[in-house]
N, C-alpha and C. Protein backbone atom coordinates (compact mmCIF):
# COMPACT_ATOMS: atom_id res chain seq x y z
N UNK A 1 25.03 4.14 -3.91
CA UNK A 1 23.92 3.23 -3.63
C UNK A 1 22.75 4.02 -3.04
N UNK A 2 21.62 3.81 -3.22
CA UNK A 2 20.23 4.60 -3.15
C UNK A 2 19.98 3.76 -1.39
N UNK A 3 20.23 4.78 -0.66
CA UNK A 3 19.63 4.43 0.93
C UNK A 3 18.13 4.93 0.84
N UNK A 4 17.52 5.99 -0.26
CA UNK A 4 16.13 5.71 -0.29
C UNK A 4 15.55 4.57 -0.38
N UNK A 5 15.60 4.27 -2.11
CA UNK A 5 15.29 3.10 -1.81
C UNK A 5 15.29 1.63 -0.80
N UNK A 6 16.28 1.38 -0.17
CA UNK A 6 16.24 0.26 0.89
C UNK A 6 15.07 0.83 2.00
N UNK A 7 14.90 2.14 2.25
CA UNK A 7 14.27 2.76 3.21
C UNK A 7 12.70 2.63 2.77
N UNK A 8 12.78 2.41 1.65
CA UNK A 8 10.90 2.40 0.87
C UNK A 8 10.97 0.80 1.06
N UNK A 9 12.00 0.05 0.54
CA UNK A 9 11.69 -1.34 0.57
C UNK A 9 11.53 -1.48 1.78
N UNK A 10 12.11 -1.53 2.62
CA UNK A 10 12.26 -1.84 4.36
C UNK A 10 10.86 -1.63 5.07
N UNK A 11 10.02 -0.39 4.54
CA UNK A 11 8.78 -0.20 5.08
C UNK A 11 7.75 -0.64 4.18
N UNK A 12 7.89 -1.00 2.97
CA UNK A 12 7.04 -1.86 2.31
C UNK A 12 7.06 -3.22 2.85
N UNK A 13 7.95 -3.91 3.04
CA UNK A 13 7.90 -4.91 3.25
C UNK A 13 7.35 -5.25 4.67
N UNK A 14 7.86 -4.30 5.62
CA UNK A 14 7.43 -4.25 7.28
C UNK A 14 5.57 -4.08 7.31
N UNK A 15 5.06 -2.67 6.45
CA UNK A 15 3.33 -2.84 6.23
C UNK A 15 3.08 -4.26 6.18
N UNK A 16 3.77 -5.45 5.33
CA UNK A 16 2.85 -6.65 4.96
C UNK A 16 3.08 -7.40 5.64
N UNK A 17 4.26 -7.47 6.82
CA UNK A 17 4.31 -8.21 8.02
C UNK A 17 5.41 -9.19 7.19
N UNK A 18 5.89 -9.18 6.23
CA UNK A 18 6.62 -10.40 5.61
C UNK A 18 8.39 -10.26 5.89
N UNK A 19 8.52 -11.24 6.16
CA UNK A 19 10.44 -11.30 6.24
C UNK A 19 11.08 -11.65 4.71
N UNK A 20 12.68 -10.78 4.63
CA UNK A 20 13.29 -10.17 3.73
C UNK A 20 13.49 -11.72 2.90
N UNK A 21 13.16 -13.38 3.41
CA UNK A 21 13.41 -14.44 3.43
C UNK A 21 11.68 -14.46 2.38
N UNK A 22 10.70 -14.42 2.49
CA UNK A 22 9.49 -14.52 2.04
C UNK A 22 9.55 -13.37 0.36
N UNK A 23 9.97 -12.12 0.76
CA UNK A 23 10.01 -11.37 -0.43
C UNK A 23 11.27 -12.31 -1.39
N UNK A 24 12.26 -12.08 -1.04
CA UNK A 24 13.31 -12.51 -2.00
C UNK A 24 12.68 -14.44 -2.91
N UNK A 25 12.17 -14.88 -1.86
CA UNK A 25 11.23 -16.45 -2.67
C UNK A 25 10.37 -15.50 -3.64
N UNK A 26 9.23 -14.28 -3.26
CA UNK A 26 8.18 -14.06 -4.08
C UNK A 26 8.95 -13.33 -5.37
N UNK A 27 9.74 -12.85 -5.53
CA UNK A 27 10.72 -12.18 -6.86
C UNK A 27 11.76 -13.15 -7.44
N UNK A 28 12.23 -14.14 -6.88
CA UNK A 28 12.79 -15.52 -7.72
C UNK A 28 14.45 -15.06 -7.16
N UNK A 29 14.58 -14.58 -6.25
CA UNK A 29 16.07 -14.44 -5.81
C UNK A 29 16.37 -15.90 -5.49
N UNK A 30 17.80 -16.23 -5.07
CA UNK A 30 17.92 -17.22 -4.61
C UNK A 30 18.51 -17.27 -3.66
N UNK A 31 19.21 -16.32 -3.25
CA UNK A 31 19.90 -15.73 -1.99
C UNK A 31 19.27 -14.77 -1.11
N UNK A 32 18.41 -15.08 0.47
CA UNK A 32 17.81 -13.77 1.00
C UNK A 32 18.87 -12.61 0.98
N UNK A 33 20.21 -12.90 0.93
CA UNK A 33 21.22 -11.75 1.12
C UNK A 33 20.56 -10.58 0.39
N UNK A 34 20.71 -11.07 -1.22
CA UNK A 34 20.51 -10.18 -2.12
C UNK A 34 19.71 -9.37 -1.86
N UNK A 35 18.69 -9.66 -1.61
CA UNK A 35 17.19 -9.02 -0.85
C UNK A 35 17.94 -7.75 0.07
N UNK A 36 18.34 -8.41 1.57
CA UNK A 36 18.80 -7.30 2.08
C UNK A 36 19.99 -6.35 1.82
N UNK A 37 20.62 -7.18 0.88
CA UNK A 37 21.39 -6.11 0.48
C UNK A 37 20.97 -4.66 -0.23
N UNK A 38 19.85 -4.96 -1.06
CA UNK A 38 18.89 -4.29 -1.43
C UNK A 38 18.52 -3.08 -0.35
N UNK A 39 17.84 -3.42 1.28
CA UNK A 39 17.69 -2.62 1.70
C UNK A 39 18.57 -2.35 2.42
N UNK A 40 19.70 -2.70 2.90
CA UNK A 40 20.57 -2.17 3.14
C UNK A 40 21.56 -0.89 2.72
N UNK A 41 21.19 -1.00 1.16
CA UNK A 41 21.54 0.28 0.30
C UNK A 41 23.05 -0.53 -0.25
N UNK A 42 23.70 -1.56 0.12
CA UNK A 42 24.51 -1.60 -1.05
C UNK A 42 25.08 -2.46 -1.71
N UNK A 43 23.39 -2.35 -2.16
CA UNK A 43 23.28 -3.05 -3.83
C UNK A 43 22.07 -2.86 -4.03
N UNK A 44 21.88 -2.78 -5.36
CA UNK A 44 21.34 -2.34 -6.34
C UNK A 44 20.13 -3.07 -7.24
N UNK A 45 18.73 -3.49 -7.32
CA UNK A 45 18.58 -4.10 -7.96
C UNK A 45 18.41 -3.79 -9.71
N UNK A 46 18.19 -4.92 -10.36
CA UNK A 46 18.55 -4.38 -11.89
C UNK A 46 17.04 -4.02 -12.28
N UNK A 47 16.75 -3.37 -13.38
CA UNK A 47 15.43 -2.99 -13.89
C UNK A 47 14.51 -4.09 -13.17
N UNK A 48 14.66 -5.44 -13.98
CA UNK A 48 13.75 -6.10 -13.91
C UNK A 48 13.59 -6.28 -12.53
N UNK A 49 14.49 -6.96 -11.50
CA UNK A 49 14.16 -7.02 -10.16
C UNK A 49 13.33 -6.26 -9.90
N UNK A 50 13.84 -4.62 -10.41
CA UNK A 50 12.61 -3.61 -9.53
C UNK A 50 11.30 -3.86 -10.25
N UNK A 51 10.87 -3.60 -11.28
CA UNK A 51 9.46 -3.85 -11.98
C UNK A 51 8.82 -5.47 -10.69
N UNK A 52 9.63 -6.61 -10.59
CA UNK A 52 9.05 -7.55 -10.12
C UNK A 52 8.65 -6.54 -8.29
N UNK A 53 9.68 -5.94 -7.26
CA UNK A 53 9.26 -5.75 -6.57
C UNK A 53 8.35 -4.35 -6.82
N UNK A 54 8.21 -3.75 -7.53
CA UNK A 54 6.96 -3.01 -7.75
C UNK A 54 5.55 -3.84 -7.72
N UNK A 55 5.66 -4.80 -8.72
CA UNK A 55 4.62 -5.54 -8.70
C UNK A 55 4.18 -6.38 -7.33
N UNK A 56 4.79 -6.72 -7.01
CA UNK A 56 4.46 -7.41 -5.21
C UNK A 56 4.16 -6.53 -4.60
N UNK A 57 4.89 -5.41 -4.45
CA UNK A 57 4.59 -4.13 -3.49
C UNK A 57 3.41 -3.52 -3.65
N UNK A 58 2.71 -3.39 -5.12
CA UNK A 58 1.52 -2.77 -5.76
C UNK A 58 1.92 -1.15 -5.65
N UNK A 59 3.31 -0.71 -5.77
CA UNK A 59 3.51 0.57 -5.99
C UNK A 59 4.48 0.91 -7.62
N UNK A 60 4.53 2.00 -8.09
CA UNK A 60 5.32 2.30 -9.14
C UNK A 60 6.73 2.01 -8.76
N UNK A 61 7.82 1.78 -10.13
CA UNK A 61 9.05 1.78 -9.99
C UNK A 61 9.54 3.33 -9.34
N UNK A 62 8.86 4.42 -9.62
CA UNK A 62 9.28 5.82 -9.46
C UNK A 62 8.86 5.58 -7.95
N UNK A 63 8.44 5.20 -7.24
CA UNK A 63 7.71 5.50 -6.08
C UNK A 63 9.20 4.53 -5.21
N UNK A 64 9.44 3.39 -5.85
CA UNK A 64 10.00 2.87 -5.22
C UNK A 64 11.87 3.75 -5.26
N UNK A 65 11.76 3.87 -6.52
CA UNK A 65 13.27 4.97 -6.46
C UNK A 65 13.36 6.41 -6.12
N UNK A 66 12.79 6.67 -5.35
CA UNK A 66 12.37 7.94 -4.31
C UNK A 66 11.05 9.13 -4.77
N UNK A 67 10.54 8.73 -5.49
CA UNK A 67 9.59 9.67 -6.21
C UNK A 67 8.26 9.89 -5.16
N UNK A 68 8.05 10.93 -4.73
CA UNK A 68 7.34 11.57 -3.89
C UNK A 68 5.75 11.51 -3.59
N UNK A 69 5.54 10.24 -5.00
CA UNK A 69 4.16 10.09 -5.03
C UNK A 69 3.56 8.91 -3.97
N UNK A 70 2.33 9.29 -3.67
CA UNK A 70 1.35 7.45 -3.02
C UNK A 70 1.84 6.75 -3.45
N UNK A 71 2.16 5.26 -2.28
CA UNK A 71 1.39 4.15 -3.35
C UNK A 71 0.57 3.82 -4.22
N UNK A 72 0.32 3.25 -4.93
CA UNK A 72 -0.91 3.32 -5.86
C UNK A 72 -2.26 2.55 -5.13
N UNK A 73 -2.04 1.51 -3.79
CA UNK A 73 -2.90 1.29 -3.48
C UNK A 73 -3.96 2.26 -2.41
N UNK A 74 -3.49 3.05 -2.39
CA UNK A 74 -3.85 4.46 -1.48
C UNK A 74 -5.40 4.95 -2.63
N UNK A 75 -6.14 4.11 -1.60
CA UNK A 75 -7.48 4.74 -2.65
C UNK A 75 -8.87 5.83 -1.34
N UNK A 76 -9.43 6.54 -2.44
CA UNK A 76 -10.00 7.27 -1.79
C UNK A 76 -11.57 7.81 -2.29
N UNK A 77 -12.49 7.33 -1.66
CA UNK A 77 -14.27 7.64 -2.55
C UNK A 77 -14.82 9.18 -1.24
N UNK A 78 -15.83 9.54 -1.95
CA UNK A 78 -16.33 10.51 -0.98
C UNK A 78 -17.77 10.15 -0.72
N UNK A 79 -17.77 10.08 0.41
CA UNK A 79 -19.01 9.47 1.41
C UNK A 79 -20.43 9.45 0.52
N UNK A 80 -20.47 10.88 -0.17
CA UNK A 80 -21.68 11.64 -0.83
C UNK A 80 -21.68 10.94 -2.03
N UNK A 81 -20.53 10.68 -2.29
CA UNK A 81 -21.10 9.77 -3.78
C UNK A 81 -21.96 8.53 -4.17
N UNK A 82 -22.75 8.79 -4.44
CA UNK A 82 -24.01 7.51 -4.58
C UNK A 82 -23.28 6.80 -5.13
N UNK A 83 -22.85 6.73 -6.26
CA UNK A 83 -22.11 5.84 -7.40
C UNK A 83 -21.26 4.45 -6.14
N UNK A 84 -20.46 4.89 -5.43
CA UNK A 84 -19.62 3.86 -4.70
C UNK A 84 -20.44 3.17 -4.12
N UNK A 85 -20.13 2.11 -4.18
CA UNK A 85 -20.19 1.13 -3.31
C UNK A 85 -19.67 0.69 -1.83
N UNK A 86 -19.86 1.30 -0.91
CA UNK A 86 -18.97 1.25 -0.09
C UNK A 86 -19.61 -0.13 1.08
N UNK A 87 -17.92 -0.58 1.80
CA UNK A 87 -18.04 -1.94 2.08
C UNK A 87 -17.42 -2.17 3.12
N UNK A 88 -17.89 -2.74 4.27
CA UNK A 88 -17.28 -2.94 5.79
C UNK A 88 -17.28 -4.60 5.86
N UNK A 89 -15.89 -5.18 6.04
CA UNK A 89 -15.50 -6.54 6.05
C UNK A 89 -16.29 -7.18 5.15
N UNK A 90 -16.04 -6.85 3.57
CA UNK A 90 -16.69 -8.03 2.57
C UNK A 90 -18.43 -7.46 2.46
N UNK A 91 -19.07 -6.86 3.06
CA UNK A 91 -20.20 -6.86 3.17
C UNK A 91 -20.35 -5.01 2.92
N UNK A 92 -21.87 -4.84 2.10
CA UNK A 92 -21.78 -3.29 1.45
C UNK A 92 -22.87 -2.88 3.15
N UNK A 93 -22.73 -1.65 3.13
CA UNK A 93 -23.16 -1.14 3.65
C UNK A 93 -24.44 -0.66 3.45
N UNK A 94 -25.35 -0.77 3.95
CA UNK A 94 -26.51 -0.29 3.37
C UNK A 94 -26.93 0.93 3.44
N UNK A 95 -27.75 1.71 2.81
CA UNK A 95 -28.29 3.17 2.65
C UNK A 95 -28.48 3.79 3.67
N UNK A 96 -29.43 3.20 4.51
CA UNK A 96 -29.92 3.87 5.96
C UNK A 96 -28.49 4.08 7.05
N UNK A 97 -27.29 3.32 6.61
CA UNK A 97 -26.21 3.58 7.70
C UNK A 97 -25.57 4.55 7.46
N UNK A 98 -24.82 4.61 5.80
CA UNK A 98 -24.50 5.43 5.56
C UNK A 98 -24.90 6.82 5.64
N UNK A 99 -26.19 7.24 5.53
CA UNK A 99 -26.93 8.78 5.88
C UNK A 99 -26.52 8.80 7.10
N UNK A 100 -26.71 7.76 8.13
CA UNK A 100 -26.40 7.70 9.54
C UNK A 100 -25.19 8.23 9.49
N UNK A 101 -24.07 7.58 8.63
CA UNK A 101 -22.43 8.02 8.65
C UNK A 101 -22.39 9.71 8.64
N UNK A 102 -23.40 9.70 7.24
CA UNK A 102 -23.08 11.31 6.59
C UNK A 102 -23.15 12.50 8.04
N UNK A 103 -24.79 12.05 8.28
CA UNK A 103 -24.88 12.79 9.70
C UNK A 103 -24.23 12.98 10.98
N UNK A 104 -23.68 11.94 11.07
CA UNK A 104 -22.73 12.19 11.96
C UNK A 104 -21.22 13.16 12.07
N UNK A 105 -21.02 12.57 10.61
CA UNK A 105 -20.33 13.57 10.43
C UNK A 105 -20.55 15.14 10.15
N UNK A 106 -21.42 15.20 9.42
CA UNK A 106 -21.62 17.19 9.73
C UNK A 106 -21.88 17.30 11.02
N UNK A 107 -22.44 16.66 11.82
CA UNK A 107 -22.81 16.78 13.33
C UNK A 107 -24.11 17.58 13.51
N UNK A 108 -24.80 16.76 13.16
CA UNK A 108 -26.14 16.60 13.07
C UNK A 108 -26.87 15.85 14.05
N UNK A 109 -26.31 16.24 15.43
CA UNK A 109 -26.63 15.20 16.51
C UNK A 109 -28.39 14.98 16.46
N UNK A 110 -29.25 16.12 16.65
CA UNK A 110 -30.42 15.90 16.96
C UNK A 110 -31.22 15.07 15.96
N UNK A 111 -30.80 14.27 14.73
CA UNK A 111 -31.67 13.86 14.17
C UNK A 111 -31.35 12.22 14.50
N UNK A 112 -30.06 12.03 15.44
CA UNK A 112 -29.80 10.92 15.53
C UNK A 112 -30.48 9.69 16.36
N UNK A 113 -30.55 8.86 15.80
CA UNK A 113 -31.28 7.83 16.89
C UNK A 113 -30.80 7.18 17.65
């Protein structure tokens, strides 16, 4: 039985704040057991189970059966790129803050206001 896996489920599920009772309803189990048996390591879910908790989780099946990669929601833009859009609670940031951001960060104190 894969104690990785229960160990990826166990902290996937803990990030979203949700109990093993909430996941097993969102994948169509009918027993929470099954669920923890899952992370408990012994038992197993079948293909499809995993594809469904991949999909809730928003990570790959490989990620979830020990594969060494990110989540897939692990995203990443670089400050300098005009192209992004970048966005603080729902709302974009506007031009003049961001230079503010940039500068701060090289540490560019004296031009600061």
């Amino acid at each position: 039985m894969s104690i990785e896996l229960g160990k990826r489920l166990e902290a996937l599920r803990e990030s979203k704040g949700w109990n093993k009772t909430y996941v097993s309803k969102k994948i169509g189990l009918k027993a929470m057991q099954t669920y923890a048996n899952y992370e408990y390591g012994s038992r197993e879910p079948d293909i499809e189970t995993l594809k469904k908790l991949s999909n809730l989780y928003d990570v790959s099946v490989d990620y979830l059966l020990g594969n060494p990669e990110k989540p897939s929601n692990t995203k990443t833009a670089d400050i300098e790129d005009d192209s992004v859009i970048f966005t603080y609670e729902g709302r974009q940031i506007p031009k003049e803050d961001l230079e503010f951001m940039r500068r701060l960060m090289r540490g560019t104190r004296n031009d600061l206001k």
